[in-house]
Protein backbone atom coordinates (compact mmCIF):
# COMPACT_ATOMS: atom_id res chain seq x y z
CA UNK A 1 0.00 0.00 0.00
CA UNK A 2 3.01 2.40 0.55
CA UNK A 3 4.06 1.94 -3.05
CA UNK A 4 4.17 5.37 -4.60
CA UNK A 5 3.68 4.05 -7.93
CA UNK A 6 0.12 2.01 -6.40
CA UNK A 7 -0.50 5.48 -4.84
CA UNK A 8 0.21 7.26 -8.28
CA UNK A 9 -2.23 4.70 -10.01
CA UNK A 10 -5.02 5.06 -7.14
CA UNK A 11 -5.01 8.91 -7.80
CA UNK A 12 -4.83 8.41 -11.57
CA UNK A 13 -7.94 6.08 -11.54
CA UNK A 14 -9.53 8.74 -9.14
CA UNK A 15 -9.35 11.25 -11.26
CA UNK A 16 -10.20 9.09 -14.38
CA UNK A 17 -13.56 8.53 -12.61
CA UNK A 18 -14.50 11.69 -11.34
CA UNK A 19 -14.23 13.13 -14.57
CA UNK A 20 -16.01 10.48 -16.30
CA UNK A 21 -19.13 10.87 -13.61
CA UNK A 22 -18.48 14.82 -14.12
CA UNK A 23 -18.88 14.58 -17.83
CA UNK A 24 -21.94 11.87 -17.37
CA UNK A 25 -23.49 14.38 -15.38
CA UNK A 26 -22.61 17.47 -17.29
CA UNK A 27 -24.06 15.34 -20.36
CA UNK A 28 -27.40 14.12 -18.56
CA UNK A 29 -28.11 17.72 -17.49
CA UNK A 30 -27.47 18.86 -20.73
CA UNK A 31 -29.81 16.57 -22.28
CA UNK A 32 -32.61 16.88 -19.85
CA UNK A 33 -32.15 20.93 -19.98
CA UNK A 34 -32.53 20.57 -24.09
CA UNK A 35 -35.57 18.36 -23.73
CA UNK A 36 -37.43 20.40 -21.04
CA UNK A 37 -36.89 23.42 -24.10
CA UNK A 38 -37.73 21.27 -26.76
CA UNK A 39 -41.06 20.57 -24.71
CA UNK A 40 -41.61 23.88 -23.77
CA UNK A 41 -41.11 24.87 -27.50
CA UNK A 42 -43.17 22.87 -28.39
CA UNK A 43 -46.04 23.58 -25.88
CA UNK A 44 -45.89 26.86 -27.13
CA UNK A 45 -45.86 26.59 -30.74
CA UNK A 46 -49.37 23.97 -29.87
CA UNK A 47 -50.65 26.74 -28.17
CA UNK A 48 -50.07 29.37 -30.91
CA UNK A 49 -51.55 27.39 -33.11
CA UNK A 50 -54.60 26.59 -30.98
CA UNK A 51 -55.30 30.45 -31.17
CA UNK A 52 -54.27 30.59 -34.86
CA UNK A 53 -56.93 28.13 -35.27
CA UNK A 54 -59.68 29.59 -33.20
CA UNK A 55 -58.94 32.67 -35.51
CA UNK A 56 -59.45 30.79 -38.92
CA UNK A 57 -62.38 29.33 -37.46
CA UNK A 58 -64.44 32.21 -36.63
CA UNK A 59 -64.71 35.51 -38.43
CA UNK A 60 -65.98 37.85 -36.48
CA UNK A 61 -69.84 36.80 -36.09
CA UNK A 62 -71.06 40.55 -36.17
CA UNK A 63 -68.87 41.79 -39.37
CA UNK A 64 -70.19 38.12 -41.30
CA UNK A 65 -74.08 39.60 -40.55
CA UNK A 66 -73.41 42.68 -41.02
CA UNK A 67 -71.77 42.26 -44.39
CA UNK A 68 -75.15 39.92 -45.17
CA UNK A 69 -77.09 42.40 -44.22
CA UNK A 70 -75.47 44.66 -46.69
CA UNK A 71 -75.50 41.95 -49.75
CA UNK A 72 -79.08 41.26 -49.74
CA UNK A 73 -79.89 45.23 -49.62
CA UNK A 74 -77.27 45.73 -52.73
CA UNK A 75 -79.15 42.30 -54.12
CA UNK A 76 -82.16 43.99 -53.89
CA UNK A 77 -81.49 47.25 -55.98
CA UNK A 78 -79.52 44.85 -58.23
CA UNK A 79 -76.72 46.51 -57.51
CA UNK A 80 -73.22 46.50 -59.60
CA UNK A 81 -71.48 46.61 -55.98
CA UNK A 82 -73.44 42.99 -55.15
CA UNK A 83 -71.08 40.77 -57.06
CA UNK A 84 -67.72 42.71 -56.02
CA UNK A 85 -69.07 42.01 -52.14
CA UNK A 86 -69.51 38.29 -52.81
CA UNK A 87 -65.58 38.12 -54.07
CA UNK A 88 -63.98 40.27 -51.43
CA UNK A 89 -65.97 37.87 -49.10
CA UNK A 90 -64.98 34.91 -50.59
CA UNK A 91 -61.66 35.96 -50.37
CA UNK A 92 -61.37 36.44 -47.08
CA UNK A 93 -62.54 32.69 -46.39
CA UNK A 94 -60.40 31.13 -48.38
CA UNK A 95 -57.21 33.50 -47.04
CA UNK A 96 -58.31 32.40 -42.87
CA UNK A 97 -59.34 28.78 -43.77
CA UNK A 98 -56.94 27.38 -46.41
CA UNK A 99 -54.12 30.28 -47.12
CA UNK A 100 -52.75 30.60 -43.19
CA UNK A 101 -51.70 26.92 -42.58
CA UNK A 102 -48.17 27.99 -42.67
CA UNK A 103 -46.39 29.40 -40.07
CA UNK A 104 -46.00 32.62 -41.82
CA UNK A 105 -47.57 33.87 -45.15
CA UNK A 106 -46.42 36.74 -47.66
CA UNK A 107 -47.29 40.37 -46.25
CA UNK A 108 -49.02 40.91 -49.34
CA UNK A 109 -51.53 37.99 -49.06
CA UNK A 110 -51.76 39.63 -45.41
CA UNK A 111 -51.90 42.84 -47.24
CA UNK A 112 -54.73 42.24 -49.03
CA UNK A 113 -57.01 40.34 -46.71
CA UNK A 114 -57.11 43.61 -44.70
CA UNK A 115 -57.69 45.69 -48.03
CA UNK A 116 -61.06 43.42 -48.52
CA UNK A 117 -61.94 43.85 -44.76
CA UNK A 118 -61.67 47.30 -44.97
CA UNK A 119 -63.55 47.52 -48.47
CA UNK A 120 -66.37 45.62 -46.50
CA UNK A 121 -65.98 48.01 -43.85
CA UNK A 122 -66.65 50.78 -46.19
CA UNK A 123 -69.81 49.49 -47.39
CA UNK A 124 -71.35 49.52 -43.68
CA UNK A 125 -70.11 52.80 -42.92
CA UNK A 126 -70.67 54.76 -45.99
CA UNK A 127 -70.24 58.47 -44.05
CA UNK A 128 -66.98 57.10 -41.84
CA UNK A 129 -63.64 58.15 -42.72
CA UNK A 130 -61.26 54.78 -43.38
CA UNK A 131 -57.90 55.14 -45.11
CA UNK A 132 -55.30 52.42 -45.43
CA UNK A 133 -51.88 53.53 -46.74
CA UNK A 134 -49.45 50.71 -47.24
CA UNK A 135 -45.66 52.12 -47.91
CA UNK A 136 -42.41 50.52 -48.95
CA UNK A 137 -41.69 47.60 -50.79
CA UNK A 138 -43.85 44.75 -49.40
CA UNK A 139 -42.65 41.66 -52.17
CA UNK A 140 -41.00 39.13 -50.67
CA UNK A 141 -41.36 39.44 -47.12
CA UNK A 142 -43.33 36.75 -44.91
CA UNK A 143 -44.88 37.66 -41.55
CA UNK A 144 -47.39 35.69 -39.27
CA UNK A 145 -50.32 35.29 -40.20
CA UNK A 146 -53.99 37.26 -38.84
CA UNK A 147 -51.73 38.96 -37.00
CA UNK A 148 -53.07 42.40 -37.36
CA UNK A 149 -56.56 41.71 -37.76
CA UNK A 150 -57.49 42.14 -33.92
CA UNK A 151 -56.46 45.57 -34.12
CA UNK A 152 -57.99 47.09 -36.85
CA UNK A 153 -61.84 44.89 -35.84
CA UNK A 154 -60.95 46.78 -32.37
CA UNK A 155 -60.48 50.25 -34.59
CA UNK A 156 -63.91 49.87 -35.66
CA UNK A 157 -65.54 48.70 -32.38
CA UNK A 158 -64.34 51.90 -31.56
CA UNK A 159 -64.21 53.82 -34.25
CA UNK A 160 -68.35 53.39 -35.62
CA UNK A 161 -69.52 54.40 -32.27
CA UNK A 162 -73.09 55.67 -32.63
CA UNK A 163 -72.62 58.67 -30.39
CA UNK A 164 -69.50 59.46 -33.00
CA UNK A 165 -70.90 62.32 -35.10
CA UNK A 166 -68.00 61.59 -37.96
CA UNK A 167 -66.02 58.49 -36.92
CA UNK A 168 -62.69 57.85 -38.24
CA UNK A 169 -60.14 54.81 -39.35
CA UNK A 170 -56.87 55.85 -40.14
CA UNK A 171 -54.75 52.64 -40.61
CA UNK A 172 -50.66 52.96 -42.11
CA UNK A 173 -48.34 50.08 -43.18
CA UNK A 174 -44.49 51.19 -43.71
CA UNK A 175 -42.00 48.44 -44.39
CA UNK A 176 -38.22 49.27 -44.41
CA UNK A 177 -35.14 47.31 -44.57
CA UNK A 178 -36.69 44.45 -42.77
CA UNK A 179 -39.22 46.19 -40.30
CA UNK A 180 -42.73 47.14 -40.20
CA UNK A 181 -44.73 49.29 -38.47
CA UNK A 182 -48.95 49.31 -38.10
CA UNK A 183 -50.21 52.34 -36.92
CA UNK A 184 -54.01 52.21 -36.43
CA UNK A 185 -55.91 55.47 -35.14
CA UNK A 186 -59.60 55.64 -34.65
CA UNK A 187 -61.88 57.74 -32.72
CA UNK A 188 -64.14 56.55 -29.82
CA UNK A 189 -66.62 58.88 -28.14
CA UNK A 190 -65.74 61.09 -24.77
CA UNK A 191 -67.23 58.44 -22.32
CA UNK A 192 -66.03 54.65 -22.33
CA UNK A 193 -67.87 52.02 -20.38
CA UNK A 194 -65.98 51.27 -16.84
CA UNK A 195 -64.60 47.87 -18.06
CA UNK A 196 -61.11 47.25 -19.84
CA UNK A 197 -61.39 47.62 -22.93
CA UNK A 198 -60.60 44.49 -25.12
CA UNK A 199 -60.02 43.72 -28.26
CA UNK A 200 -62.63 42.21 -30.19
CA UNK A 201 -62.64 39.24 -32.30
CA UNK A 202 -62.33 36.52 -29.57
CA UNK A 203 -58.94 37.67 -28.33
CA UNK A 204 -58.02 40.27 -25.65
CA UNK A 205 -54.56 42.60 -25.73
CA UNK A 206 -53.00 40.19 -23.30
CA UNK A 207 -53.00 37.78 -25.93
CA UNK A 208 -52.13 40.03 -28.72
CA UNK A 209 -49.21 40.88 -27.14
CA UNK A 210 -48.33 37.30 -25.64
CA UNK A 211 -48.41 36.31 -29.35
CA UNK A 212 -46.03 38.75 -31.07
CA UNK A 213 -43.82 38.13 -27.70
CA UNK A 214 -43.66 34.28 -29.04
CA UNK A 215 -43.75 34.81 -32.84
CA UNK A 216 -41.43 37.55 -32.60
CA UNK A 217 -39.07 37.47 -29.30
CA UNK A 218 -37.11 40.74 -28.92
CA UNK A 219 -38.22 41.52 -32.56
CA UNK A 220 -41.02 43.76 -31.55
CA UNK A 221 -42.67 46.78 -29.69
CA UNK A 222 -46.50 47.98 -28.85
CA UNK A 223 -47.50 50.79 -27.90
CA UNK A 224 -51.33 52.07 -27.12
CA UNK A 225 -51.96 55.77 -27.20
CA UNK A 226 -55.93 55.90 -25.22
CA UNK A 227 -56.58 59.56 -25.75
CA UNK A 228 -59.96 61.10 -24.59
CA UNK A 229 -60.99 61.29 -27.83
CA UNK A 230 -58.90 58.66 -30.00
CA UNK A 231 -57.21 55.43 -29.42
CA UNK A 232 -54.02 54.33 -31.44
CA UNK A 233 -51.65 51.34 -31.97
CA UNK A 234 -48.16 51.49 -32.83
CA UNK A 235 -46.51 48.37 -33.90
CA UNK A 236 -43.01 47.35 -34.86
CA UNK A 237 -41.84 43.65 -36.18
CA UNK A 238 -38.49 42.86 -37.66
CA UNK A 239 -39.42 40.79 -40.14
């Protein structure tokens, strides 16, 4: 036992084993730290989709009557605006039910579902102002998809108050080198009802945000201007 070189060889084979049961360890932790990320990933990315499905599913039950309500009165005075309703309506469907399976979608597809919700829009409130501006070039880029629409349905919640005498909609789109920014203004009358106000469409701004904070981590910034008389988004993405 008082041989140095058995002494030499105990400490050796000491060593040899504490770093293989360091690295085991280091390895196992490793491993279980990736999975319990991979899980959580995935938990979230289930649970974006769950809401990106409950969008598809429903368009918002109100805008659908409404926009009935309108066709059959254009059907009526056989209209030339009739048909171009049908179309933009159409449209729509087809964008939320078989267009947004992906992850993300092309801003102008995303583009251009707002442009026929607004359209529609228009037709309800003939005497309201709406204006959409879109500026920069939008080719190319891809961006998650419905995920502007609670905004702009809030906008007009808002915005078509009945105790509005002229009720606006002022919605902007600028893209540049790789970011975009929604701006939505409308007005809303002096007095609000006591509650929070949420965002209609199924969704409240808790969510909104929780979504862009998983779609888009570090990659974006809201802000909500609630004025006396107006209420306004401002949204950046990095696309």
């Amino acid at each position: 036992d008082n041989d140095p070189a058995y002494r030499d060889d105990q400490i050796y084979y000491f060593i040899i084993s504490f770093l293989t049961a360091g690295a085991s360890t280091i390895v196992k932790i490793s491993s279980d730290w990736a999975k319990s990320v991979q899980i959580q990933r995935e938990l979230e990315t289930r649970t974006m989709q769950s809401e990106l499905n409950f969008l598809k599913s429903q368009i918002n039950p109100h805008f659908l009557f409404n926009t009935l309500n309108s066709l059959y009165a254009l059907t009526l005075k056989k209209s030339d605006e009739a048909p171009e309703v049908v179309i933009k309506l159409s449209e729509m469907m087809r964008y939320m039910l078989y267009e947004c399976n992906e992850p993300k979608v092309y801003l102008d597809k995303e583009i251009g579902y707002l442009s026929n919700y607004l359209d529609l829009e228009k037709l309800r409130h003939k005497k309201m102002d709406i204006k959409f501006s879109v500026e920069g070039d939008t080719h190319s880029l891809m961006i998650a998809p419905l995920i502007f629409i609670a905004f702009i349905e809030n906008a007009f919640k808002h915005g078509a108050s009945n105790s509005i005498a002229a009720g606006f909609v002022h919605i902007h789109i600028h893209v540049e080198l790789g970011e975009l920014n929604l701006y939505v203004e409308n007005s809303k009358p002096e007095k609000q009802p006591s509650q929070e106000p949420k965002i209609s469409g199924g969704i409240g701004l808790v969510n909104v945000r929780r979504r862009l904070d998983i779609l888009y981590p570090d990659l974006n910034h809201l802000d909500i201007y609630d004025n006396p008389n107006t209420y306004a988004v401002n949204l950046w993405i990095k696309l």
